[in-house]
PDB file of N, CA and C in Angstrom:
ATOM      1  N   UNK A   1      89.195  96.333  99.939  1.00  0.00           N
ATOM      2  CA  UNK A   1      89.854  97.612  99.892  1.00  0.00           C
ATOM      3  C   UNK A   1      91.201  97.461  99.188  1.00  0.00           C
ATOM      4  N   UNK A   2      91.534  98.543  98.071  1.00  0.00           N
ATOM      5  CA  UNK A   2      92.993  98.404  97.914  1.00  0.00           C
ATOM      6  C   UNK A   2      93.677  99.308  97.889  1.00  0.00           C
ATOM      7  N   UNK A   3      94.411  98.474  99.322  1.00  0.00           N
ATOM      8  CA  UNK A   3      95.509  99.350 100.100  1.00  0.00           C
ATOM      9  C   UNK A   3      97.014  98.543  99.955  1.00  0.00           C
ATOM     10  N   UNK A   4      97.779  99.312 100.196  1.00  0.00           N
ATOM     11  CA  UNK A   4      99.174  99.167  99.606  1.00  0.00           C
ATOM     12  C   UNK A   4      99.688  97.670 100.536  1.00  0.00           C
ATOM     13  N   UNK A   5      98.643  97.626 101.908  1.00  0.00           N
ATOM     14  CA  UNK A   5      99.067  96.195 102.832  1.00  0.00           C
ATOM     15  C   UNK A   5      98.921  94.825 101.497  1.00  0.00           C
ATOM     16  N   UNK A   6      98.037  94.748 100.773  1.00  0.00           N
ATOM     17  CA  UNK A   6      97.734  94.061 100.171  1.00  0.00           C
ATOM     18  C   UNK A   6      97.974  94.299  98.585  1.00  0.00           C
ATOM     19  N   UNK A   7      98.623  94.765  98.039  1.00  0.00           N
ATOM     20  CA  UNK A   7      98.988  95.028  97.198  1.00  0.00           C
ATOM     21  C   UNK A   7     100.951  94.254  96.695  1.00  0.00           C
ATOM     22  N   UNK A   8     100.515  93.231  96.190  1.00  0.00           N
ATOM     23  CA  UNK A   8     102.246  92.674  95.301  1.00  0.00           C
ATOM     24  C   UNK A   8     102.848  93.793  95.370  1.00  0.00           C
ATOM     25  N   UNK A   9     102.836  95.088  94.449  1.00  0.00           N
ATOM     26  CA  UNK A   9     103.556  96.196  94.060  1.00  0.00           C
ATOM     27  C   UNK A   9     104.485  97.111  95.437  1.00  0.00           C
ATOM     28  N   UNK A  10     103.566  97.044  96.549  1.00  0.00           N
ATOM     29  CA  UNK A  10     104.159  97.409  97.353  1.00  0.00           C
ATOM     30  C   UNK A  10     105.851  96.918  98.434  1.00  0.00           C
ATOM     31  N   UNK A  11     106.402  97.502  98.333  1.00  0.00           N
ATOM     32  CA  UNK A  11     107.976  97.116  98.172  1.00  0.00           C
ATOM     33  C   UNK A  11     108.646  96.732  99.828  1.00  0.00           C
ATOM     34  N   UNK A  12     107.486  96.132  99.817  1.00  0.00           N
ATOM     35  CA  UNK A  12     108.013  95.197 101.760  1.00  0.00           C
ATOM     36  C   UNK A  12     109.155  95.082 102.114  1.00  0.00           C
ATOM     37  N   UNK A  13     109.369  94.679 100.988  1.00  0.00           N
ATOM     38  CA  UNK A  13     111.204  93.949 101.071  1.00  0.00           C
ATOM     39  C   UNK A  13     111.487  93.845  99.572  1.00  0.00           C
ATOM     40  N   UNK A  14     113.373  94.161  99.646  1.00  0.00           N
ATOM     41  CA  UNK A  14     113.965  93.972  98.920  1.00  0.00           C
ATOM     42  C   UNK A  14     114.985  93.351  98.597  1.00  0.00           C
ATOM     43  N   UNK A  15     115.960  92.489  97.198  1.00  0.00           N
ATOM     44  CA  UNK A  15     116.852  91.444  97.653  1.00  0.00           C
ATOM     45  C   UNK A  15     118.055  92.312  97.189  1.00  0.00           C
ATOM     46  N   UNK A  16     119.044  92.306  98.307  1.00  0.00           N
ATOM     47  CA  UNK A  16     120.076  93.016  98.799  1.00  0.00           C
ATOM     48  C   UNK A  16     121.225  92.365  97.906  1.00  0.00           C
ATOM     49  N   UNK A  17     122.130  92.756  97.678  1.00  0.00           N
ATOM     50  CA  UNK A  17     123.529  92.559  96.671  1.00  0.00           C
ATOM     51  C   UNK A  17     123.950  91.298  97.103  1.00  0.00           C
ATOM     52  N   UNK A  18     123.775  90.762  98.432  1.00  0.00           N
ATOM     53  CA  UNK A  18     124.131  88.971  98.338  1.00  0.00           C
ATOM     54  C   UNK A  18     123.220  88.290  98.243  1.00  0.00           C
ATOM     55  N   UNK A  19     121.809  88.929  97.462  1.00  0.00           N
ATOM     56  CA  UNK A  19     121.177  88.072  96.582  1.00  0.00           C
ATOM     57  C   UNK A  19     119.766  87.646  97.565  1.00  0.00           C
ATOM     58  N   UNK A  20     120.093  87.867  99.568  1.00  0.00           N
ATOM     59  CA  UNK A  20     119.030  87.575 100.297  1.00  0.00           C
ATOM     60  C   UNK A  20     117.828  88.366 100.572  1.00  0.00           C
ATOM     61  N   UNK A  21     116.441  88.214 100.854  1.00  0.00           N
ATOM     62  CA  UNK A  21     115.186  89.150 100.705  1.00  0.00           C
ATOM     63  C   UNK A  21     116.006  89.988 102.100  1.00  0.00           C
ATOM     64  N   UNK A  22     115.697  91.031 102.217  1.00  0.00           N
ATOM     65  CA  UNK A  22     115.655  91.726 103.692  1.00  0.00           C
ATOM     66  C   UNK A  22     114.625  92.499 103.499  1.00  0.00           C
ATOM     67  N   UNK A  23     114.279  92.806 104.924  1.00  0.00           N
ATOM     68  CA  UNK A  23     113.015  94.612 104.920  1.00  0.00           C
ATOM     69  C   UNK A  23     113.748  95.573 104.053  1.00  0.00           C
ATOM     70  N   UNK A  24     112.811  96.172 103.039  1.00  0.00           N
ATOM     71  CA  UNK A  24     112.587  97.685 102.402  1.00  0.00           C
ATOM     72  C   UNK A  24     113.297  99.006 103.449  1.00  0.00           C
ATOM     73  N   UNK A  25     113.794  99.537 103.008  1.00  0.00           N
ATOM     74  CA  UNK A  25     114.506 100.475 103.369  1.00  0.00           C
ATOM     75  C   UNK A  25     113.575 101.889 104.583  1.00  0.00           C
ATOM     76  N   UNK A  26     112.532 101.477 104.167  1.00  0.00           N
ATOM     77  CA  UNK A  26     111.664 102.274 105.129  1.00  0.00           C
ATOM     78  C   UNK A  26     110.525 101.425 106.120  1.00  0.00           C
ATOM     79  N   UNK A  27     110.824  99.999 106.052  1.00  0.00           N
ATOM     80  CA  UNK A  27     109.561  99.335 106.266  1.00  0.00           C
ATOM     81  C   UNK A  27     109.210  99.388 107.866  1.00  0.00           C
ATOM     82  N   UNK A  28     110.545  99.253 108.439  1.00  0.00           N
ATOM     83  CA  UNK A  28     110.775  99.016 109.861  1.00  0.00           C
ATOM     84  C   UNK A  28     109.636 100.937 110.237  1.00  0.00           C
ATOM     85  N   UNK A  29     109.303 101.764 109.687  1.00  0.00           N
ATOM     86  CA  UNK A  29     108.552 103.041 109.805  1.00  0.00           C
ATOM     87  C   UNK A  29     106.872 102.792 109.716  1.00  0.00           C
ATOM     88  N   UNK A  30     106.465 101.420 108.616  1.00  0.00           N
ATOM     89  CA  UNK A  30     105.523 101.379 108.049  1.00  0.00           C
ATOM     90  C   UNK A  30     105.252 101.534 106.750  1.00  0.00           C
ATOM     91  N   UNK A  31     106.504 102.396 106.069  1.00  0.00           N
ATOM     92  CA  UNK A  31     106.203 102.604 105.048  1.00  0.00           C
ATOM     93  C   UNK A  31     107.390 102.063 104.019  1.00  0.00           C
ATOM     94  N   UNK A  32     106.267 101.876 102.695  1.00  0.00           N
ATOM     95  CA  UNK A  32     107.691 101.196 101.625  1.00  0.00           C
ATOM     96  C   UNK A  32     106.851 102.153 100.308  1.00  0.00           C
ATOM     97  N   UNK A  33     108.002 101.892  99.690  1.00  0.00           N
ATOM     98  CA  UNK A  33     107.537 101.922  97.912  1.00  0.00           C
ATOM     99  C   UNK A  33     106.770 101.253  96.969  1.00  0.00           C
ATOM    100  N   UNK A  34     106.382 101.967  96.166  1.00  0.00           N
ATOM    101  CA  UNK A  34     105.418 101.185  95.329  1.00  0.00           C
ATOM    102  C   UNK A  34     105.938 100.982  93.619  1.00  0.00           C
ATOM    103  N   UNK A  35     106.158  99.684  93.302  1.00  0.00           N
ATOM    104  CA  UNK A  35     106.653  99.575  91.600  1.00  0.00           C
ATOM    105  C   UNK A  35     106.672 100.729  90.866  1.00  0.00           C
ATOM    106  N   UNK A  36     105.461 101.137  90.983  1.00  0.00           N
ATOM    107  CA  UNK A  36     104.723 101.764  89.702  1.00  0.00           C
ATOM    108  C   UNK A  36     104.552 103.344  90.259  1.00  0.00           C
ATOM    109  N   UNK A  37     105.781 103.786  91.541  1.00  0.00           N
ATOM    110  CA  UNK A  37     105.667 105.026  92.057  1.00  0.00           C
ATOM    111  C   UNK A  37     107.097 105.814  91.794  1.00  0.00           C
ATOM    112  N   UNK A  38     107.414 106.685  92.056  1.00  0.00           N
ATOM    113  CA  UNK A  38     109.220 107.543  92.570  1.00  0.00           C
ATOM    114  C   UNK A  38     109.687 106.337  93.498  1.00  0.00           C
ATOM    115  N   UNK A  39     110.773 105.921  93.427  1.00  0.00           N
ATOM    116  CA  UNK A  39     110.850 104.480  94.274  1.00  0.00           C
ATOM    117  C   UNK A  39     112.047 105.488  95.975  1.00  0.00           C
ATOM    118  N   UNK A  40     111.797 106.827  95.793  1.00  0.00           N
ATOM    119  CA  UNK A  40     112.259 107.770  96.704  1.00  0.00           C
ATOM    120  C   UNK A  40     111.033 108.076  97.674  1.00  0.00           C
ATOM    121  N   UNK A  41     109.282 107.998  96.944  1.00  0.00           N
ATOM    122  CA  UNK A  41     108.380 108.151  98.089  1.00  0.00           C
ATOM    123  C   UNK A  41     107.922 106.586  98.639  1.00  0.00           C
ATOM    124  N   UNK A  42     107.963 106.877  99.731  1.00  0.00           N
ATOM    125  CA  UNK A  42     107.296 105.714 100.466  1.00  0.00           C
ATOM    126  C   UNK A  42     105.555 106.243 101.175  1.00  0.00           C
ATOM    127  N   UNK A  43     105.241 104.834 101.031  1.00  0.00           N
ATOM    128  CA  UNK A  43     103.315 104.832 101.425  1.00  0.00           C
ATOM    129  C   UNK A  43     103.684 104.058 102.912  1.00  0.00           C
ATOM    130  N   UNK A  44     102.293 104.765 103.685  1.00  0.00           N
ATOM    131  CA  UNK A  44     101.839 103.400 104.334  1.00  0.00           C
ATOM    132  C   UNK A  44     101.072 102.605 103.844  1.00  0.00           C
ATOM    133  N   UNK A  45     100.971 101.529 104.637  1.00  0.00           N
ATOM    134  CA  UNK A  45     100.048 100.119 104.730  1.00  0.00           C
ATOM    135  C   UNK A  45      98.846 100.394 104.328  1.00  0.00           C
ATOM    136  N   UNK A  46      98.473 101.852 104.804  1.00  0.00           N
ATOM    137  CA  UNK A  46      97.330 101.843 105.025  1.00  0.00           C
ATOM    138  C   UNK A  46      96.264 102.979 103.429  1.00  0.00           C
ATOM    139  N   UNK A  47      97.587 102.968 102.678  1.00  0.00           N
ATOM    140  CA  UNK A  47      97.558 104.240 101.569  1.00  0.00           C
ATOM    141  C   UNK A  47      96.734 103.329 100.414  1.00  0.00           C
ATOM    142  N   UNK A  48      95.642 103.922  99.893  1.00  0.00           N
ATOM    143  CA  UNK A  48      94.405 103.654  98.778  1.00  0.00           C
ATOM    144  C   UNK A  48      95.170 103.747  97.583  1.00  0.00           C
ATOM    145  N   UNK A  49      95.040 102.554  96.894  1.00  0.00           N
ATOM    146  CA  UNK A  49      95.761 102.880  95.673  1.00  0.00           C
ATOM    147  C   UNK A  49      94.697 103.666  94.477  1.00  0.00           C
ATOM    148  N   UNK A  50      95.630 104.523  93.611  1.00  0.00           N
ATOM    149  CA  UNK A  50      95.150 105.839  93.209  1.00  0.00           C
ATOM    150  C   UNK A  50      95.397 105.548  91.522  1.00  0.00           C
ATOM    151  N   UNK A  51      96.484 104.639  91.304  1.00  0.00           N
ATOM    152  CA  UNK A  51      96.492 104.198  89.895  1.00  0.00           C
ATOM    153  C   UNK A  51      95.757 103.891  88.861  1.00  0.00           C
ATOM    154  N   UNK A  52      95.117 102.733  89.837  1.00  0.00           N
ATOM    155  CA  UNK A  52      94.620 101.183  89.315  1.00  0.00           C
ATOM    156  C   UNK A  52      94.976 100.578  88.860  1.00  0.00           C
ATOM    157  N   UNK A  53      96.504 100.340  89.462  1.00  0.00           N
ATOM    158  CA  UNK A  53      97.022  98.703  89.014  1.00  0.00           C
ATOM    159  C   UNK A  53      97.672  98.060  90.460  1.00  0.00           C
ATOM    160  N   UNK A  54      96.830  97.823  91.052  1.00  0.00           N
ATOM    161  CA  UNK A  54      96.446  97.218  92.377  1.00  0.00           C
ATOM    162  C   UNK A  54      96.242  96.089  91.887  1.00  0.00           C
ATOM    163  N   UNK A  55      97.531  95.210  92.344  1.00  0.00           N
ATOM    164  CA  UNK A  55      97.289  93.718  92.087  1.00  0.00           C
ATOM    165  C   UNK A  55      97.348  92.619  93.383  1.00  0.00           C
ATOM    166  N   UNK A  56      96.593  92.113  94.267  1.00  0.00           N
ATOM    167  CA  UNK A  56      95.788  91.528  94.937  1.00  0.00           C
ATOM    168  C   UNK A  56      97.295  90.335  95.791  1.00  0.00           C
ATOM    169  N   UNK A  57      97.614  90.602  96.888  1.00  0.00           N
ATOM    170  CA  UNK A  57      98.365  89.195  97.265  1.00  0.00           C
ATOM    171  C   UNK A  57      97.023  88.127  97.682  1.00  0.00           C
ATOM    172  N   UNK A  58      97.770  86.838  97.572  1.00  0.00           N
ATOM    173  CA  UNK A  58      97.260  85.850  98.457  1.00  0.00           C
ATOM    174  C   UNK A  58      96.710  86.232 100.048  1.00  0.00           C
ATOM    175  N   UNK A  59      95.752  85.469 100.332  1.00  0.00           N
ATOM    176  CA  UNK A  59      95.414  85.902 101.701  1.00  0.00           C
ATOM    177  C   UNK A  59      96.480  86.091 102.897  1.00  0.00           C
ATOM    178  N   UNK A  60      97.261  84.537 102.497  1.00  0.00           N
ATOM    179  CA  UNK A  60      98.356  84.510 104.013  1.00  0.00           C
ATOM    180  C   UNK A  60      99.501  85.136 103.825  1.00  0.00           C
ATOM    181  N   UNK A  61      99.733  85.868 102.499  1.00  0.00           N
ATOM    182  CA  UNK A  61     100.849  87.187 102.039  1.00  0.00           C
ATOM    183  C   UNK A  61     100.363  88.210 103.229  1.00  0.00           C
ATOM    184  N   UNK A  62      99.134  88.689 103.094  1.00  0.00           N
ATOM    185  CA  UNK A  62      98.934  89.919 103.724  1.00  0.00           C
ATOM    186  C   UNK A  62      98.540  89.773 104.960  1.00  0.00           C
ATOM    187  N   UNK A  63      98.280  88.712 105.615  1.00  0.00           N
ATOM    188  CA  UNK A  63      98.541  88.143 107.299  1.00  0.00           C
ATOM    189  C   UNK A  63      99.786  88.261 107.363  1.00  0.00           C
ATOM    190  N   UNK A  64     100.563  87.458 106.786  1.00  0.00           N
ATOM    191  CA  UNK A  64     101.887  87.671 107.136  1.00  0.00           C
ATOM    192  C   UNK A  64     102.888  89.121 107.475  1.00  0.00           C
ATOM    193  N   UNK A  65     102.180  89.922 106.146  1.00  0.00           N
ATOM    194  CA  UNK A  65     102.844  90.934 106.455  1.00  0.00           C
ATOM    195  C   UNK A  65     102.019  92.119 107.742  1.00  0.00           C
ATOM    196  N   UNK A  66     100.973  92.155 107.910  1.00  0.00           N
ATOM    197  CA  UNK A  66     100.007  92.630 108.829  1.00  0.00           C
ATOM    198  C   UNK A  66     101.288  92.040 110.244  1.00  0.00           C
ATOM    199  N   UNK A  67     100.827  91.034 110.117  1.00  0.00           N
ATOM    200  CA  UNK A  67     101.673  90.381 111.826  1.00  0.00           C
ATOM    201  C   UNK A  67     103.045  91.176 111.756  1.00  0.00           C
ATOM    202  N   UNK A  68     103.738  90.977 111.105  1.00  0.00           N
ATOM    203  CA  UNK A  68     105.136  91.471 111.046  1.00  0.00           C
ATOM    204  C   UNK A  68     105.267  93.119 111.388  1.00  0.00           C
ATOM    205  N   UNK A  69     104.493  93.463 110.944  1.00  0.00           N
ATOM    206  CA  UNK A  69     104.086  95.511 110.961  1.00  0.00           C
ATOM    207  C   UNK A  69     103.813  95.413 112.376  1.00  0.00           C
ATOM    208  N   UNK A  70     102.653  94.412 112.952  1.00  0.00           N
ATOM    209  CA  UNK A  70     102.363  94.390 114.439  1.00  0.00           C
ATOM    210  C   UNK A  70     103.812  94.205 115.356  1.00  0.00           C
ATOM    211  N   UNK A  71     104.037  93.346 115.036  1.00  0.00           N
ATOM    212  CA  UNK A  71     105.405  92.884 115.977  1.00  0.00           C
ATOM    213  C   UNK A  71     106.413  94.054 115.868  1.00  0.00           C
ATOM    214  N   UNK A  72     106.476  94.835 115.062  1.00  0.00           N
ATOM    215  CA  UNK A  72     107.603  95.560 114.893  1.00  0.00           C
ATOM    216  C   UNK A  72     107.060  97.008 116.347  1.00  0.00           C
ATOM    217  N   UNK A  73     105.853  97.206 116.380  1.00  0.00           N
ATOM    218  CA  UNK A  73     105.274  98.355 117.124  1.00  0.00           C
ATOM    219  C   UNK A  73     106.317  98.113 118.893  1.00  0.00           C
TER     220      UNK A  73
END
């Protein structure tokens, strides 16, 4: 399936003016931005990409971020 959980493009996190990754400005909600979107709308995890330029993370990218979305509930 390609959904924005698994998708590089989707904007999890971003690196903040002292240069360190932190959570995306909406992530702690579920939802972030997408590269190739208005970087003002945010998706969920769970949003079908509609483009087709859905580009694929590594498996333990999108465990990782799955767990992290869990823990935050």
């Amino acid at each position: 399936m390609d959904n924005c959980l698994s998708c590089r493009h989707w904007q999890f996190s971003v690196i903040g003016h002292d240069g360190n990754r932190r959570p995306g400005w909406l992530i702690a909600h579920g939802l972030a931005a997408c590269e190739h979107g208005e970087t003002y709308r945010a998706y969920p995890a769970r949003h079908e990409c509609h483009n087709g330029q859905h580009e694929r993370l590594p498996e333990n990218d999108i465990a990782r971020r799955a767990e992290w979305l869990e823990r935050r509930k």
